[in-house]
Each structure stands twice: as C-alpha cells, then as structure tokens.
N, C-alpha and C. Protein backbone atom coordinates (compact mmCIF):
# COMPACT_ATOMS: atom_id res chain seq x y z
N UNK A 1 22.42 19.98 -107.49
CA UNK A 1 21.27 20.35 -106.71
C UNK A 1 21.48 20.04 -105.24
N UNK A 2 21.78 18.77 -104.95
CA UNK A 2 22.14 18.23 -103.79
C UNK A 2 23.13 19.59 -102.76
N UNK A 3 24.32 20.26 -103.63
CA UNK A 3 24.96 21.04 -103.25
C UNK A 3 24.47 22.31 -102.71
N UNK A 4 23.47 23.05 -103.38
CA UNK A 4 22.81 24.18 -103.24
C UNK A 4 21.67 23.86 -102.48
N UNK A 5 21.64 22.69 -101.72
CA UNK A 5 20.60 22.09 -100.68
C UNK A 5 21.84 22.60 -99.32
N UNK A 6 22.89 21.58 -99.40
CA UNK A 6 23.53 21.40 -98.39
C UNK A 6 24.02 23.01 -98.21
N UNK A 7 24.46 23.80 -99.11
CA UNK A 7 24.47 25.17 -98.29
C UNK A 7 23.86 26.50 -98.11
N UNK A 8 22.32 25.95 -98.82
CA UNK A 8 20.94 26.46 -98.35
C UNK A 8 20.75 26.15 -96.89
N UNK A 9 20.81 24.82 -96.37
CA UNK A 9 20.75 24.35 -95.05
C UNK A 9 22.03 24.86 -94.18
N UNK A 10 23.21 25.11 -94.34
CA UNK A 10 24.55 25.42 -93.52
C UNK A 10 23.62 26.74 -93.52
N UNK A 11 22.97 27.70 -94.58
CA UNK A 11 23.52 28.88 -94.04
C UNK A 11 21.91 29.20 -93.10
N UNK A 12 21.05 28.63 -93.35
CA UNK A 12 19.87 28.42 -92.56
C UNK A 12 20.57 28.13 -90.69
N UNK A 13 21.60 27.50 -91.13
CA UNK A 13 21.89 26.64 -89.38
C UNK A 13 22.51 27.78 -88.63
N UNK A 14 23.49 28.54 -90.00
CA UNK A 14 24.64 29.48 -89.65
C UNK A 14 23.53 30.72 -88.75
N UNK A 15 22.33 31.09 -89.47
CA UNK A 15 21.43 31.67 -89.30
C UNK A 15 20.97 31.90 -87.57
N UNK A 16 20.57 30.42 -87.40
CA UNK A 16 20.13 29.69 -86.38
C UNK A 16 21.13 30.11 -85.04
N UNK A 17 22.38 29.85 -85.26
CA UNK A 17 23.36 29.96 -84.60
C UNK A 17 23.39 31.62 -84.16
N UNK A 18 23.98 32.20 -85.49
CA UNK A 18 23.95 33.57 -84.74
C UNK A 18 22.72 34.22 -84.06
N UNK A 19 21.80 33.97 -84.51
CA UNK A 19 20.44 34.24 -83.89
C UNK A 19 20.59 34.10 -82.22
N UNK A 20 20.91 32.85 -82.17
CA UNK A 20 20.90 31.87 -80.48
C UNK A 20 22.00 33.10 -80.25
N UNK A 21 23.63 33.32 -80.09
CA UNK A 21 24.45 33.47 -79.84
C UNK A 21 23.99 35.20 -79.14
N UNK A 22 23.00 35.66 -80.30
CA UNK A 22 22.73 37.31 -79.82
C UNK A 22 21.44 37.57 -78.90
N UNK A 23 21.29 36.36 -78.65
CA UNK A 23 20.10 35.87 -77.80
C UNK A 23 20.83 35.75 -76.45
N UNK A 24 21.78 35.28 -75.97
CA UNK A 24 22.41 34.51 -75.19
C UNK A 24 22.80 35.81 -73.72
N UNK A 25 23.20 35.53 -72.33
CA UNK A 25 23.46 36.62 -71.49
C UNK A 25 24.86 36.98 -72.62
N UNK A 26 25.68 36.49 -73.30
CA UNK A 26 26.75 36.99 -74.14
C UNK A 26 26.65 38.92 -74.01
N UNK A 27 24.99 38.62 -74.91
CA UNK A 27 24.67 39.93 -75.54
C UNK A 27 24.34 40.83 -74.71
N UNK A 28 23.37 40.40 -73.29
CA UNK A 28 23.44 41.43 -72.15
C UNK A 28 24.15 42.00 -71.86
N UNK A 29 25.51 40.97 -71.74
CA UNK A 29 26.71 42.29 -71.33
C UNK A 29 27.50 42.99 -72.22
N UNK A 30 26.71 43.09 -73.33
CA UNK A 30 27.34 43.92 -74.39
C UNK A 30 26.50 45.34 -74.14
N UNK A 31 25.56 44.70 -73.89
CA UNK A 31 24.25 46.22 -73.71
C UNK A 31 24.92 46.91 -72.20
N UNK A 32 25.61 45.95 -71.13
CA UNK A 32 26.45 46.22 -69.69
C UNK A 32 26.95 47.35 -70.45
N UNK A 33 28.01 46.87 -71.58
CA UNK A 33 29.20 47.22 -71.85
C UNK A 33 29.17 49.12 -72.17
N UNK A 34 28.38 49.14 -73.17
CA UNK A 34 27.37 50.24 -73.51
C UNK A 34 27.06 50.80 -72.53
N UNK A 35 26.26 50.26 -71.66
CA UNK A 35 25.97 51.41 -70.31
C UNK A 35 27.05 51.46 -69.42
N UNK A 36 28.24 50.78 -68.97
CA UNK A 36 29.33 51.07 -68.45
C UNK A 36 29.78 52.82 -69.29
N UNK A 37 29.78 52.52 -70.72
CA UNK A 37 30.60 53.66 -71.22
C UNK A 37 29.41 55.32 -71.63
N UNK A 38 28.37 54.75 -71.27
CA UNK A 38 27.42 55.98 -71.87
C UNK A 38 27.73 56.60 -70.22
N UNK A 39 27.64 55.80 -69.28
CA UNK A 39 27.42 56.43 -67.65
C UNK A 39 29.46 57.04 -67.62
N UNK A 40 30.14 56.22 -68.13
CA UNK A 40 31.19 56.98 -68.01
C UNK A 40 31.70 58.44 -69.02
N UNK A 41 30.74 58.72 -69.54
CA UNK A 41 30.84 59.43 -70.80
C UNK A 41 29.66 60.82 -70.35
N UNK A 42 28.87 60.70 -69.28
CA UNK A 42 28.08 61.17 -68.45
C UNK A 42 26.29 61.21 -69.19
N UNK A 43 26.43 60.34 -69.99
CA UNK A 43 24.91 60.23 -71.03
C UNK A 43 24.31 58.83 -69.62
N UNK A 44 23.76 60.08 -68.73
CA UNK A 44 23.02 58.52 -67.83
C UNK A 44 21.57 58.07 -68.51
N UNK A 45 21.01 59.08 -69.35
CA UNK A 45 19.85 58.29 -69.85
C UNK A 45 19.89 57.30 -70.53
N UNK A 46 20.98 57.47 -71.42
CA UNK A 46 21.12 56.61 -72.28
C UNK A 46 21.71 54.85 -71.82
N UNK A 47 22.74 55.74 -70.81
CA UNK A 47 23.38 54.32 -69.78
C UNK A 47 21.98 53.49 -69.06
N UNK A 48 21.18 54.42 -68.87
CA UNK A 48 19.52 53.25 -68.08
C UNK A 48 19.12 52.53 -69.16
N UNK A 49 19.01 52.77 -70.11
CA UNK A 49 18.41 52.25 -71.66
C UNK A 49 19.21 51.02 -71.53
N UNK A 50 20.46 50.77 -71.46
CA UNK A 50 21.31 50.13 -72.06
C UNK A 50 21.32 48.77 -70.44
N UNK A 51 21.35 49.51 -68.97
CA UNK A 51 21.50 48.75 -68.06
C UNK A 51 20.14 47.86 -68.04
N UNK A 52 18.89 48.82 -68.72
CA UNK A 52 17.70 48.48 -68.39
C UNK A 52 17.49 47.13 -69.39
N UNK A 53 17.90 46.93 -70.89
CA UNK A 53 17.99 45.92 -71.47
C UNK A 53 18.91 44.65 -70.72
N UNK A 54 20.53 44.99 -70.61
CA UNK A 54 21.11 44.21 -69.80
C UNK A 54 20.02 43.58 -68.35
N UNK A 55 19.45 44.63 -67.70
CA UNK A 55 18.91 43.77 -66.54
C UNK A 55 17.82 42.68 -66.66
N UNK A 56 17.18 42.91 -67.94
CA UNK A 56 15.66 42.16 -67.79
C UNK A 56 16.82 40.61 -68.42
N UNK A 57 17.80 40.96 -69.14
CA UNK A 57 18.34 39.49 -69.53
C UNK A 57 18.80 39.05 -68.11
N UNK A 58 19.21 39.78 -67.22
CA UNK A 58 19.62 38.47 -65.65
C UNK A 58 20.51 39.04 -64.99
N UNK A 59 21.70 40.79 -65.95
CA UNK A 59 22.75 40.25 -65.65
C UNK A 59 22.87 41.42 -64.44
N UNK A 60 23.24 40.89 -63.30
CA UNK A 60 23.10 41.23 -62.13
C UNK A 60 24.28 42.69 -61.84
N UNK A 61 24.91 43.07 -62.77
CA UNK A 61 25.67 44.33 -62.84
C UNK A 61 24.69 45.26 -63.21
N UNK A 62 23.85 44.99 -64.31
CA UNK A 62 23.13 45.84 -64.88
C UNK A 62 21.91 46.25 -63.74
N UNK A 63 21.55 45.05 -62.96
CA UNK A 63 20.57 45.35 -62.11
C UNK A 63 21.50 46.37 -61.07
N UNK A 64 22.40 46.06 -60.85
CA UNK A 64 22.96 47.09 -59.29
C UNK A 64 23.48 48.70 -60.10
N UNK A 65 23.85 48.71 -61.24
CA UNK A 65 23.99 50.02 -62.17
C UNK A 65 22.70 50.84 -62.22
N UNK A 66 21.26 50.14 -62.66
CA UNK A 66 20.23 50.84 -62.92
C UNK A 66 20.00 51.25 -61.13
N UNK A 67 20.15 50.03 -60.33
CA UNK A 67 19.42 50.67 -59.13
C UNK A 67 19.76 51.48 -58.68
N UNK A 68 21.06 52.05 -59.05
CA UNK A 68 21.84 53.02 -58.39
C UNK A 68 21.08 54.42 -59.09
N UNK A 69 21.17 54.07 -60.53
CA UNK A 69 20.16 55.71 -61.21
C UNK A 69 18.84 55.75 -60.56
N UNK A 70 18.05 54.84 -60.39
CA UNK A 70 16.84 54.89 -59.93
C UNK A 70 16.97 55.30 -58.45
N UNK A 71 17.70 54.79 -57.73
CA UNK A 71 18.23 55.29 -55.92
C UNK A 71 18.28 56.93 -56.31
N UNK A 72 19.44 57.60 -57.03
CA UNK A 72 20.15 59.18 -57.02
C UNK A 72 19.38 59.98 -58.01
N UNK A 73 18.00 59.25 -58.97
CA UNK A 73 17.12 60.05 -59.96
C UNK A 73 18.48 60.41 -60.67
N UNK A 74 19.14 60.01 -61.60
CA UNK A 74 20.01 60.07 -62.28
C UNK A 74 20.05 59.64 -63.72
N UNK A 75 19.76 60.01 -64.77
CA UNK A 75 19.30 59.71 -66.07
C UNK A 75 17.97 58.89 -65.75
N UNK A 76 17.32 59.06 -64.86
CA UNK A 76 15.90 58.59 -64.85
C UNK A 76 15.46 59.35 -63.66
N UNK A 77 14.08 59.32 -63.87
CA UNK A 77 13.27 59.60 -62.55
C UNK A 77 13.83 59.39 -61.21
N UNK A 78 13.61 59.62 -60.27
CA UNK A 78 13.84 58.80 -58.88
C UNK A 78 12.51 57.71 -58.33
N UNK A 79 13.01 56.57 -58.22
CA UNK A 79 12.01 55.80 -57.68
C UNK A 79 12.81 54.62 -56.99
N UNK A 80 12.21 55.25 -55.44
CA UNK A 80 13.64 54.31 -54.38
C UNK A 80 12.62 52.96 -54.78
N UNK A 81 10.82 52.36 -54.73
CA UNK A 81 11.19 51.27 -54.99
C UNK A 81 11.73 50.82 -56.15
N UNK A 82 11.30 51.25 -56.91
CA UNK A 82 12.04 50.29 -58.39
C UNK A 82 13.71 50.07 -57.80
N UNK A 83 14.53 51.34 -57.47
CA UNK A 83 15.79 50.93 -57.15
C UNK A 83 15.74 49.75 -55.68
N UNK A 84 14.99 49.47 -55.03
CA UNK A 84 15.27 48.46 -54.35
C UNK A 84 14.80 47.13 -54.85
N UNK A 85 13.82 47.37 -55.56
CA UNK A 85 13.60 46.29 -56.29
C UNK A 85 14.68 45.20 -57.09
N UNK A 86 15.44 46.20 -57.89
CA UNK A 86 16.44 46.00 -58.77
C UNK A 86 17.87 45.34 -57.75
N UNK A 87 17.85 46.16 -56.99
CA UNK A 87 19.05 45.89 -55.64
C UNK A 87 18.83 44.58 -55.49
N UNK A 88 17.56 44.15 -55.31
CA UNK A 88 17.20 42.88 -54.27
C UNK A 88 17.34 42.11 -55.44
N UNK A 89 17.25 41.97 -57.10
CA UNK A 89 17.32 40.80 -58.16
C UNK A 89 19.01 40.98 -57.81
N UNK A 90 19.48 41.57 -57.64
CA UNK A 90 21.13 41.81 -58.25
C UNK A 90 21.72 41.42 -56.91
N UNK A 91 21.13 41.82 -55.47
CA UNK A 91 21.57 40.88 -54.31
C UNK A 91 21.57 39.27 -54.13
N UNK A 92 19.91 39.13 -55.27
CA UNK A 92 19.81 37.59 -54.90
C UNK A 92 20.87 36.50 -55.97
N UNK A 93 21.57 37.49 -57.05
CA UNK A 93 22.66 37.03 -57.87
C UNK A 93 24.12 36.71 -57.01
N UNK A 94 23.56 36.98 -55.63
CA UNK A 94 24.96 37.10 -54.82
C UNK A 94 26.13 38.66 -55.74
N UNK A 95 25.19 39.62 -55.64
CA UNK A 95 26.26 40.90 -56.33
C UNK A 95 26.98 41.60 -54.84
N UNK A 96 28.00 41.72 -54.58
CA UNK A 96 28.22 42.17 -53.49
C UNK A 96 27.94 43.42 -52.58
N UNK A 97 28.32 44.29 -54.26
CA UNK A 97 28.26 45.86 -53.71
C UNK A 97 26.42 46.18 -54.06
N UNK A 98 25.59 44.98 -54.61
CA UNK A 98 23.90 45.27 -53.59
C UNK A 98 23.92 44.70 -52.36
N UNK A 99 24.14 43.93 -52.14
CA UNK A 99 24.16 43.18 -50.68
C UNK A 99 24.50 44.83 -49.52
N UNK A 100 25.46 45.08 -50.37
CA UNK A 100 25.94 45.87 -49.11
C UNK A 100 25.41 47.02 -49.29
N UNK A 101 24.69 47.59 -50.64
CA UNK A 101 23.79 49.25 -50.44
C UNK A 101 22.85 48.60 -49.84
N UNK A 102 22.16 47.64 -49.69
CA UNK A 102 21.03 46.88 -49.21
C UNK A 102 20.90 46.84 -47.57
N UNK A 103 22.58 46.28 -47.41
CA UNK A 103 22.64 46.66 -46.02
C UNK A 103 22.59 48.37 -45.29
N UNK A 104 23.18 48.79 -45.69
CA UNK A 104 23.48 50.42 -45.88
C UNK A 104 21.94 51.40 -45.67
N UNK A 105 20.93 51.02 -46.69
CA UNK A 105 19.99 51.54 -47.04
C UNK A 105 18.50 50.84 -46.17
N UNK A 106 19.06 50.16 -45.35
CA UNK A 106 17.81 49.37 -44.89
C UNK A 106 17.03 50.25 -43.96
N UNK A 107 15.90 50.26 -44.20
CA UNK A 107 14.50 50.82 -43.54
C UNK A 107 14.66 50.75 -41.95
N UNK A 108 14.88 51.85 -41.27
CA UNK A 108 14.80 51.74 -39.79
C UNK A 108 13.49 52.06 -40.09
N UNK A 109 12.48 51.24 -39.05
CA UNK A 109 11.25 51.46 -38.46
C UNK A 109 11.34 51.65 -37.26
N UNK A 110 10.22 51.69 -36.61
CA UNK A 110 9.83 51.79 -35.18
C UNK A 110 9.42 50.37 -34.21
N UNK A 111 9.70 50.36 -33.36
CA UNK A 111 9.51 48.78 -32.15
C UNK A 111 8.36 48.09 -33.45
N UNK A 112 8.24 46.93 -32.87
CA UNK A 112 7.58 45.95 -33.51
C UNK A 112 6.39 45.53 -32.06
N UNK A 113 5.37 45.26 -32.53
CA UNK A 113 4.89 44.80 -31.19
C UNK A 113 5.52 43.40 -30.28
N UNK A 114 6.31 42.79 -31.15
CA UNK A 114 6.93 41.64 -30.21
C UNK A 114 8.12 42.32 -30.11
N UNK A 115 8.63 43.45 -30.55
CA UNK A 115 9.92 44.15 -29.71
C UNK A 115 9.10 44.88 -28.29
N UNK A 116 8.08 45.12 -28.47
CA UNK A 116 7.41 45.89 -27.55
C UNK A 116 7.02 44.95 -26.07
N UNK A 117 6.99 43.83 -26.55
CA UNK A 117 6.05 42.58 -25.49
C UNK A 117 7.83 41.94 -25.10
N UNK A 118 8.84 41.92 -25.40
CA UNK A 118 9.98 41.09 -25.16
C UNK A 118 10.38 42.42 -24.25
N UNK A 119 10.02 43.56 -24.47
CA UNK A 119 11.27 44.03 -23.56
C UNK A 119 10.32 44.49 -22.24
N UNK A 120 8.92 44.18 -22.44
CA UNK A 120 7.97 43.89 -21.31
C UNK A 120 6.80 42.98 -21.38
N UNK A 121 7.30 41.88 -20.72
CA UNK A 121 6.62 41.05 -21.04
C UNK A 121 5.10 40.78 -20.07
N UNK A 122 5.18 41.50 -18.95
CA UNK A 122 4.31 41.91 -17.89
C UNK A 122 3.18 42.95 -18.55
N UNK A 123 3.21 43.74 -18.82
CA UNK A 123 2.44 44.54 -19.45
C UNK A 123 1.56 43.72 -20.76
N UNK A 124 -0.03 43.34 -20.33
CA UNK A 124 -0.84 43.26 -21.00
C UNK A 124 -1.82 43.79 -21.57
N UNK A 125 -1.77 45.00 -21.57
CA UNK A 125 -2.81 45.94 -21.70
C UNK A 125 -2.35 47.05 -22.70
C-alpha cells in the first residue's frame, strides 16, 4: 500500500512539474517559435495568434513581431497604436530592433509652446 502511495504521489509531483514547466516563458517561445515559422511560411494570421500568446507571456520578440503586423496591417488589422504599444513593452525589454523602429517612427509634431517662448523669449503676448 505504502508503494502505490509513494507513486500515486511521484506521479501527482511529475504532474505538478510538467504543468509548471508549460507554464514557464520556456513555452512562450515555443508559441515565438510557431509564429517565427507560420510568418515565414506566409500564414501571418496565424503567426499574430501565435506572437500574440508569446507576447502577453513577456517575451519581448513576440512583442516587436506582432508590432510589426499591427504597424503594416499584416495578418491583422492595422492599428499603429496597438503596434506602438507593443514596440514600447518590447523596447522597455531593452529589444533593439524596437528601440530603433521607435526611433525611426517617432511622431514629429509641431513647436511646443516652450519651443515657441525659448526661441523668443521677448514676445509676451
């Protein structure tokens, strides 16, 4: 009895274990892995599915992959914020190539009122 305790409990732990293990970023970049090959295979919907699971786990490839479909409406809708959104989790991972669409893509606006008052500072009115 004692026996069919002890590997009632191993396979309960064994259980436990693989559970944790497919839980783990491990498995995000398996879902990466998947959308690496659906986007190279030209199935981009399916590659967002796959980056879109990878990203909510952390992993900061998956965030700069989706932002890129969401940036070009490419197996998804187009929606520049969501793709900057995504840019900016996967920049703040230190990802390089967001850092640098980030740089690339940044919002020119128009003077600022303290660009406006610095380059005349006489003018109060």
């Amino acid at each position: 009895m004692h026996l069919i305790k002890t590997i009632l409990h191993s396979r309960t732990v064994s259980t436990c274990i693989v559970m944790a293990i497919l839980s783990t970023p491990a498995h995000a970049s398996s879902d990466l892995e998947q959308g690496l090959d659906a986007q190279n295979n030209g199935d981009l919907s399916n590659a967002a599915i796959h980056f879109s699971a990878a990203s909510e786990s952390g992993n900061s490839e998956a965030q700069y992959q989706l932002g890129l479909l969401y940036a070009d409406g490419r197996g998804v809708e187009q929606n520049h914020p969501r793709a900057i959104a995504l840019m900016q989790q996967a920049a703040a991972a230190a990802h390089p190539l967001a850092i640098a669409w980030i740089a690339q893509h940044a919002v020119v606006t128009g003077p600022t009122e303290q660009d406006e008052e610095e380059a005349d500072p006489e003018d109060d009115c």
